[in-house]
Protein backbone atom coordinates (compact mmCIF):
# COMPACT_ATOMS: atom_id res chain seq x y z
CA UNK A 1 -112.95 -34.48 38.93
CA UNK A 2 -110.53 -37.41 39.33
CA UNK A 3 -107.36 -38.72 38.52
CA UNK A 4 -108.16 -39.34 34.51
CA UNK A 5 -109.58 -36.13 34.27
CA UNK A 6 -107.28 -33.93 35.34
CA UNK A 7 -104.71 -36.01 33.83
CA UNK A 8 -105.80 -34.64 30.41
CA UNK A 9 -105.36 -31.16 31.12
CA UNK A 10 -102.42 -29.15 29.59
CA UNK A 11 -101.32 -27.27 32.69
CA UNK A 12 -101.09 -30.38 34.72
CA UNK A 13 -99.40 -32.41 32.41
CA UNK A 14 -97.18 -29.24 31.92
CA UNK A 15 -96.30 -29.30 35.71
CA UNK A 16 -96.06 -32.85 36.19
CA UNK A 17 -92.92 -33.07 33.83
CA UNK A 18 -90.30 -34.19 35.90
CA UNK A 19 -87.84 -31.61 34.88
CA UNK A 20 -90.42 -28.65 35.79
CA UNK A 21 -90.72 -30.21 38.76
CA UNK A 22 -86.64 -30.38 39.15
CA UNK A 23 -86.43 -26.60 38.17
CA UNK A 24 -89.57 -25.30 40.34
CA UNK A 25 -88.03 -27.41 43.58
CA UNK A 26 -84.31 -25.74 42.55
CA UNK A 27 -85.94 -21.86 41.93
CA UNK A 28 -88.25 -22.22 45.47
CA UNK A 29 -84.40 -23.57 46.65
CA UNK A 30 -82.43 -20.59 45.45
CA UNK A 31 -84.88 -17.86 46.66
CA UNK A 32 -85.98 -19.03 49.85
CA UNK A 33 -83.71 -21.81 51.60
CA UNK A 34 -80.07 -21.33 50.69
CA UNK A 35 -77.54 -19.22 52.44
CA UNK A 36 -77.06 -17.20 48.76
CA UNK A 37 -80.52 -16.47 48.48
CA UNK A 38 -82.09 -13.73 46.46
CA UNK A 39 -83.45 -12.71 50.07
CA UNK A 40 -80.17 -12.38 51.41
CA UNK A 41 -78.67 -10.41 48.36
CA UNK A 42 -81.70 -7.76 48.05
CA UNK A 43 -80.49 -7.16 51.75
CA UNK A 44 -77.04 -7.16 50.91
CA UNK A 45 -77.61 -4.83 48.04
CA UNK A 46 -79.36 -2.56 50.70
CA UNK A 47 -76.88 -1.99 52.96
CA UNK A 48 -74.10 -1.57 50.21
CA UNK A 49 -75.95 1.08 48.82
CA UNK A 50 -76.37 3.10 52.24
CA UNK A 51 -72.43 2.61 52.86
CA UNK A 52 -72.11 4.30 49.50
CA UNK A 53 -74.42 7.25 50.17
CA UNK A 54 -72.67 7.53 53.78
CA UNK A 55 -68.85 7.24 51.70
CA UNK A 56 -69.89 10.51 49.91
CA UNK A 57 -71.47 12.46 52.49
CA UNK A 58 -68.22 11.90 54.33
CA UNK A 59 -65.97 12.63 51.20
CA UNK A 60 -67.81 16.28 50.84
CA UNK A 61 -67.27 16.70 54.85
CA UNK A 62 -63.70 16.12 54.24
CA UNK A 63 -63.50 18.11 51.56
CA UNK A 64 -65.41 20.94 53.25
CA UNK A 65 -63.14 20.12 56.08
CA UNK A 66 -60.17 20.73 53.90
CA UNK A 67 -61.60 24.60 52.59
CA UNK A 68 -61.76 25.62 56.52
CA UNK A 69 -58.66 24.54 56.71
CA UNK A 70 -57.27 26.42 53.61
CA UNK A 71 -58.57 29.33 55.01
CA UNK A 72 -57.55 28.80 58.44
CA UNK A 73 -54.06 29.16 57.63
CA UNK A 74 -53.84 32.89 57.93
CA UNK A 75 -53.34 33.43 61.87
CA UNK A 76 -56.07 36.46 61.34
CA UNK A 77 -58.53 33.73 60.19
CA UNK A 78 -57.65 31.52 63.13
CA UNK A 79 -58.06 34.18 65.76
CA UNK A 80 -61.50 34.74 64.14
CA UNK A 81 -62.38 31.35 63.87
CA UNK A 82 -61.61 30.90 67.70
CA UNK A 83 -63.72 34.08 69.00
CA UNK A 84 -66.81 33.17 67.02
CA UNK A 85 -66.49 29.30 68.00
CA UNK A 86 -64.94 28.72 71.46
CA UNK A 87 -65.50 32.41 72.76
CA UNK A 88 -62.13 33.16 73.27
CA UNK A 89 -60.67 36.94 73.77
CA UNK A 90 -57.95 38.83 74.17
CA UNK A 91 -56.28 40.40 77.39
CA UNK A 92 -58.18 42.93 78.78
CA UNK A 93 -61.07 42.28 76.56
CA UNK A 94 -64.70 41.70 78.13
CA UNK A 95 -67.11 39.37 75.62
CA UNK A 96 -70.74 39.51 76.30
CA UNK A 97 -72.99 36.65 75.20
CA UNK A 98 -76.34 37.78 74.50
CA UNK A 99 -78.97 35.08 74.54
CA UNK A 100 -82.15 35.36 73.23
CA UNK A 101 -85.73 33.78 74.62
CA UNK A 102 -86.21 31.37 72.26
CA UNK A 103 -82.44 29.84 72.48
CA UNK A 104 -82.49 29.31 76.16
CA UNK A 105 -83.61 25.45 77.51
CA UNK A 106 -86.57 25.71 79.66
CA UNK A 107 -88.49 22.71 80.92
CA UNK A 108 -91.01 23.01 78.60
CA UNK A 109 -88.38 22.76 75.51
CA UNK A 110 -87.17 19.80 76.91
């Protein structure tokens, strides 16, 4: 096939037009090569969706946050809240923290 020949056909005539050519050089441009690139963006897009999902889990911490605190106003609730998390007592109180088996660290857990 030379020159003539394919010179006839639709597709390359089609392609050869000078303003196909302008718009296929500027689309291979826009997604590839420049700094604004639909490359770049998809990324973009990305990580602006994970900072949304992360902005809401934190907004229902907070707001869990704030119904501990509610409740942690009475000083009954407080005193409760501090034996169960920090093991705290009162005078002349003994606590005794059972462990079981499968809580403890062994070597092999590790």
């Amino acid at each position: 096939m030379n020159y003539k020949d394919l010179k006839r056909k639709p597709w390359f005539k089609f392609m050869s037009n000078k303003y196909v050519l302008v718009l296929t050089v500027f689309m291979v441009w826009m997604v590839f090569l420049d700094s604004n690139s639909w490359l770049i963006h998809s990324e973009l897009n990305k990580e602006i969706e994970e900072i949304e999902n992360n902005r809401d889990y934190y907004f229902q911490e907070i707001n869990q946050d704030k119904k501990i605190l509610k409740k942690l106003d009475d000083s009954i609730e407080i005193e409760r809240f501090a034996r169960e998390t920090y093991f705290m007592k009162r005078p002349n109180e003994e606590i005794y923290i059972i462990e079981y088996q499968d809580s403890l660290k062994t070597k092999n857990n590790e």
